[in-house]
Protein backbone atom coordinates (compact mmCIF):
# COMPACT_ATOMS: atom_id res chain seq x y z
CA UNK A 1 11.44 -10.08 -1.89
CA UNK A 2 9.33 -11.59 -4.59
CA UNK A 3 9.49 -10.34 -7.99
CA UNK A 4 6.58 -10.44 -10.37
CA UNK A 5 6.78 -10.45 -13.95
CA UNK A 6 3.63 -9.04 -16.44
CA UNK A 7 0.83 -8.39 -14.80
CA UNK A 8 -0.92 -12.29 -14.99
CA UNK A 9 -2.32 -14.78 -12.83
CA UNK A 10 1.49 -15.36 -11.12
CA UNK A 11 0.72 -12.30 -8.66
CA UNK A 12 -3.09 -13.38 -8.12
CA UNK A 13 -1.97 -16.24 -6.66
CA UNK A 14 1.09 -15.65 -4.74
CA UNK A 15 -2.17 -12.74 -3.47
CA UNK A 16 -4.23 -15.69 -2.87
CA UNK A 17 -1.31 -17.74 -0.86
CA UNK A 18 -0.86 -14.71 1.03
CA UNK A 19 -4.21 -14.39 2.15
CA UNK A 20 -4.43 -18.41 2.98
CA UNK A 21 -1.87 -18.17 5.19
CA UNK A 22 -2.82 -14.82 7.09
CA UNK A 23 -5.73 -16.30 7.43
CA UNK A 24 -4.41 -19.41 8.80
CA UNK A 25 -2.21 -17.22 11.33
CA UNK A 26 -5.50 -15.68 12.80
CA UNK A 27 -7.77 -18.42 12.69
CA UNK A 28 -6.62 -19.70 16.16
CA UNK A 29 -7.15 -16.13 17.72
CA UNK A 30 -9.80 -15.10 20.11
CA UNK A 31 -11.47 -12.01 18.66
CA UNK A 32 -12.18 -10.08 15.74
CA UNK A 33 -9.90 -9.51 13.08
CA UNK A 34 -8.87 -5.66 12.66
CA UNK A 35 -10.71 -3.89 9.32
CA UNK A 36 -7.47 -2.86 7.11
CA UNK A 37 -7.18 -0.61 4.08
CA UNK A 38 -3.94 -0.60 2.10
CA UNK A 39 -3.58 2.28 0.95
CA UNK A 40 -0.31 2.10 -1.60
CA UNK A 41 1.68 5.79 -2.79
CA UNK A 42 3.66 5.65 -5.83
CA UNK A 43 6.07 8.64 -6.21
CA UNK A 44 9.07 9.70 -7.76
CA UNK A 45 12.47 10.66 -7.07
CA UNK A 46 10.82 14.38 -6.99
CA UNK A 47 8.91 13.88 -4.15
CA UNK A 48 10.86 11.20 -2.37
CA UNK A 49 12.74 13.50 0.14
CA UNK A 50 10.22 15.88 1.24
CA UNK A 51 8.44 12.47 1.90
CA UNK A 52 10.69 10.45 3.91
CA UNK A 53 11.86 14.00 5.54
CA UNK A 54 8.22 14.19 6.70
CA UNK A 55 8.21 10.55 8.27
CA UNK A 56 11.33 10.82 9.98
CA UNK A 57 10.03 13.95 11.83
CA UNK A 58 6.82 12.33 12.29
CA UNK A 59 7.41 8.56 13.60
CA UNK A 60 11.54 8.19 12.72
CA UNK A 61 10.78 4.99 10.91
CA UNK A 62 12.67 5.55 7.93
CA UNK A 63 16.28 4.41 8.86
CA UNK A 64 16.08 1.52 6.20
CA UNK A 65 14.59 3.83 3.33
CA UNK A 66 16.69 5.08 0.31
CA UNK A 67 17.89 8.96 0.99
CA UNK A 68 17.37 9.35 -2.56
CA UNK A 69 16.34 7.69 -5.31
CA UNK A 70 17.66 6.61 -9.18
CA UNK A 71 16.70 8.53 -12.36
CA UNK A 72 14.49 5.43 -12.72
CA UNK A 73 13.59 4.27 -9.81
CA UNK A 74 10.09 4.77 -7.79
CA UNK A 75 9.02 4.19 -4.46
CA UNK A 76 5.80 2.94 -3.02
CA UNK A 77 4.60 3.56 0.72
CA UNK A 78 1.72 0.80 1.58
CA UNK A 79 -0.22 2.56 4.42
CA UNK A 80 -2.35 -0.19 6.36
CA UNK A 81 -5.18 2.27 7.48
CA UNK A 82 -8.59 2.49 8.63
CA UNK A 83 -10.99 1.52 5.95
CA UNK A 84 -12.79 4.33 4.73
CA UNK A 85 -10.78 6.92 5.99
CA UNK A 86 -8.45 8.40 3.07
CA UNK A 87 -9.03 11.96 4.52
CA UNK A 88 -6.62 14.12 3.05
CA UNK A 89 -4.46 11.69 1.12
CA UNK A 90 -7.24 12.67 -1.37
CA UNK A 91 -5.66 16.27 -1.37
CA UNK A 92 -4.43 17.38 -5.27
CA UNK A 93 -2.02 19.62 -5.73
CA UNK A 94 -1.04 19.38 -2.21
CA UNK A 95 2.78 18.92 -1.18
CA UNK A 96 3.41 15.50 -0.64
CA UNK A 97 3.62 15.79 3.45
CA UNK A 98 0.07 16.64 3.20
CA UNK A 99 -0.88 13.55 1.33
CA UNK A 100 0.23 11.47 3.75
CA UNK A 101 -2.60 9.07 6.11
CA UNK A 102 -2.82 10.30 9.74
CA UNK A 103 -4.01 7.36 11.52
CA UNK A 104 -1.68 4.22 10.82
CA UNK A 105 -2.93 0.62 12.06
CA UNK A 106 0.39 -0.78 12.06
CA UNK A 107 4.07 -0.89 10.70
CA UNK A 108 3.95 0.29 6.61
CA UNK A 109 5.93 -1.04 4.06
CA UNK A 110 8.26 0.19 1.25
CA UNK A 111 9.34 -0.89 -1.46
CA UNK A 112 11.76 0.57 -4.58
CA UNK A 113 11.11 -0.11 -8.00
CA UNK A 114 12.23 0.59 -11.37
CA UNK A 115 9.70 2.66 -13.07
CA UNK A 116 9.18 0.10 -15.67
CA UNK A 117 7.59 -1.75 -13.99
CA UNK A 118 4.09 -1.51 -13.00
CA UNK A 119 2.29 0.58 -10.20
CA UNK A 120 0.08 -2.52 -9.44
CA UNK A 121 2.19 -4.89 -9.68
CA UNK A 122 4.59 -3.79 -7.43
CA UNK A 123 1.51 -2.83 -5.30
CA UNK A 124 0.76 -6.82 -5.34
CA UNK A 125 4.49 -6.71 -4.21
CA UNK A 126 4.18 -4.79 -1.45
CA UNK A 127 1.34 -6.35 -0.34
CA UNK A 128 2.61 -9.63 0.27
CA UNK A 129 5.48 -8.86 2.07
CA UNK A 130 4.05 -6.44 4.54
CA UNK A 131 0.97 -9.52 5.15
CA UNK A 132 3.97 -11.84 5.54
CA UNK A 133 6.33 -9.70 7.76
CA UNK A 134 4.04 -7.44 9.83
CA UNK A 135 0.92 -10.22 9.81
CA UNK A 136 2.27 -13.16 10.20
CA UNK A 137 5.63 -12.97 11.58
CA UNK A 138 6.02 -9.93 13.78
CA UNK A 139 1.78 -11.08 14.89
CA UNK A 140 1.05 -7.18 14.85
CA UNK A 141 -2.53 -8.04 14.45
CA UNK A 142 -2.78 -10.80 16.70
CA UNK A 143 -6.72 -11.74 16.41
CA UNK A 144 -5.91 -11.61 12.49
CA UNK A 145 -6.92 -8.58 9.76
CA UNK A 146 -9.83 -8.24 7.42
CA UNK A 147 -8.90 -6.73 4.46
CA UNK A 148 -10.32 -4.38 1.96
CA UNK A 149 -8.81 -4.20 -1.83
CA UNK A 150 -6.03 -2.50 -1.70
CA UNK A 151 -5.82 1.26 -3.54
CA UNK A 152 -3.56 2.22 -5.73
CA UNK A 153 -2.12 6.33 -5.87
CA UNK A 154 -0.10 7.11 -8.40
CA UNK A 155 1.12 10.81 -7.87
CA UNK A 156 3.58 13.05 -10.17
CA UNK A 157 5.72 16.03 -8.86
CA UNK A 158 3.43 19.20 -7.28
CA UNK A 159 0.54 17.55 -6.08
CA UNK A 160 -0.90 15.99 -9.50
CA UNK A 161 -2.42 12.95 -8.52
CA UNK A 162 -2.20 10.75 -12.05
CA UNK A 163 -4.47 8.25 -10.79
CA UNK A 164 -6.37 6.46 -7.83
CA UNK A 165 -7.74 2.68 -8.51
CA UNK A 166 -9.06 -0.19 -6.28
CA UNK A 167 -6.91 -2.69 -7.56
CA UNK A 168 -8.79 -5.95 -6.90
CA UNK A 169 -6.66 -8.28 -9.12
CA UNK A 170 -8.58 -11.99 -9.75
CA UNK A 171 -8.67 -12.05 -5.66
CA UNK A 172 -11.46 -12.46 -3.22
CA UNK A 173 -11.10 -9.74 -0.35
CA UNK A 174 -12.90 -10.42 3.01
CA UNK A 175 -14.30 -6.73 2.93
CA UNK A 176 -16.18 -4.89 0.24
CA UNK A 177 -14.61 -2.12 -1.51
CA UNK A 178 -14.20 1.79 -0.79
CA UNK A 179 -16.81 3.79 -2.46
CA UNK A 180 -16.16 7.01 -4.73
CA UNK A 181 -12.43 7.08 -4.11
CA UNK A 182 -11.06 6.17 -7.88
CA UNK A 183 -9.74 9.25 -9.72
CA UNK A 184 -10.25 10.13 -12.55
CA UNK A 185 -13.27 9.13 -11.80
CA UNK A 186 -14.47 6.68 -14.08
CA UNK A 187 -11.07 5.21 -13.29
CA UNK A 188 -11.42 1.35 -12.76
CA UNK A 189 -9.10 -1.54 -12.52
């Protein structure tokens, strides 16, 4: 896996690449690319079991996640969800099963961090691996995606969400961005 530095123009482009070659991989297809939203969790060690409890009982895909996490380490789930449709990952102050997205498009990633380093960088992280792995090599979106700019929760133990951006970085997304979902809410990034 990649690892970015500071947040600079080094994870903007690697972004960028990304993008190029996803959109390379669907170019060739017959059809329309599937609308995505990326919707990336940050949590804690606090929250980490009652979340990947809640996803083995729900889908069992956690067998490669951590059972538990380091004093300072964090986690981040990128959903790839309907755009538009944050429903009740919206929900403060409720437990962290009922924060999670419904409807999934396709296989989410994960990825550990140490909590040192950024939310959105290791968002940017996330985000080109899953685009590599789940787009381009497994093909689970075989007429290509259309994405959205990715949003960023960042949640701390009980429910309190910190913050909620659009995290746009210096790239050029092929769909506009979701309306009224940054919190606080003159949150911007």
């Amino acid at each position: 896996m990649r690892v970015f530095g500071r947040r600079d123009r080094g994870a903007d482009r690697l972004l960028r690449d990304a993008l190029k070659r996803v959109n390379a991989h669907g170019a060739s297809a017959a059809g329309s690319p599937t609308d995505v939203q990326l919707l990336g969790q940050v949590s804690s060690g606090d929250d980490w079991a009652q979340i990947r409890d809640y996803w083995t009982r729900r889908a069992g895909l956690t067998g490669s996640w951590p059972t538990r996490l380091g004093a300072n380490e964090r986690i981040i789930n990128l959903w790839p969800i309907p755009p538009g449709s944050l429903q009740l990952t919206a929900g403060v102050g409720l437990k962290p099963p009922k924060r999670q997205p419904r409807k999934l498009l396709s296989t989410p990633a994960l990825l550990s961090f140490d909590a040192s380093q950024s939310g959105e960088d290791a968002l940017a992280q996330a985000i080109v691996s899953w685009l590599d792995d789940t787009v381009v090599q497994h093909n689970e979106y075989p007429a290509g995606v259309a994405l959205a700019p990715p949003i960023l929760e960042e949640w701390a133990t009980k429910g309190r969400l910190i913050r909620r951006v659009i995290v746009a970085r210096n790239v050029e997304w092929p769909l506009p961005a979701a309306d009224g979902v940054t919190w606080p809410p003159a949150a911007a990034s």
